[in-house]
Protein backbone atom coordinates (compact mmCIF):
# COMPACT_ATOMS: atom_id res chain seq x y z
CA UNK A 1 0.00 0.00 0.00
CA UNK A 2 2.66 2.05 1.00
CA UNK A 3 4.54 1.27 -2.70
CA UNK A 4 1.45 2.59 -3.89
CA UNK A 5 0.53 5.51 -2.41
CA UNK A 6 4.37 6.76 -3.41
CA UNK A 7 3.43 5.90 -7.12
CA UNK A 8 0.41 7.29 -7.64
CA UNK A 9 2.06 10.78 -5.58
CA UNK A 10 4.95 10.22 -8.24
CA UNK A 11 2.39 9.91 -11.81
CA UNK A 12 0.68 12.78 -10.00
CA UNK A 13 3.93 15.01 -9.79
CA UNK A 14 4.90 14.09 -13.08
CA UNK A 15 1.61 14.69 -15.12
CA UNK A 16 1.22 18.07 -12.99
CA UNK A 17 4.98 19.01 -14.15
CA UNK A 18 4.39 17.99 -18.02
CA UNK A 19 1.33 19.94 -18.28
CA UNK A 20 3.01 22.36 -16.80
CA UNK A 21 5.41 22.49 -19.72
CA UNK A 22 3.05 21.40 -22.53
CA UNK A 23 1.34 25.10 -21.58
CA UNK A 24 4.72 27.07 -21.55
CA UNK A 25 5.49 25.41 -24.97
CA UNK A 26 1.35 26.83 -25.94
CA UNK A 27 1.88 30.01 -24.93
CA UNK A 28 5.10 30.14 -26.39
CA UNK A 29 3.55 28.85 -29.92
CA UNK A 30 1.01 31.06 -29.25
CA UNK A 31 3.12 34.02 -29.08
């Protein structure tokens, strides 16, 4: 449980940080 409480934190942190870069590279096409 414990395993999987760190993964899902982890898939969280990383689909937070990609979006997170997916709109800088928007804006930036945008621009």
């Amino acid at each position: 449980e414990h395993e999987y409480r760190d993964f899902v934190i982890y898939k969280a942190d990383m689909t937070c940080k990609g979006f997170r870069e997916y709109h800088q590279r928007l804006q930036t096409f945008a621009l």
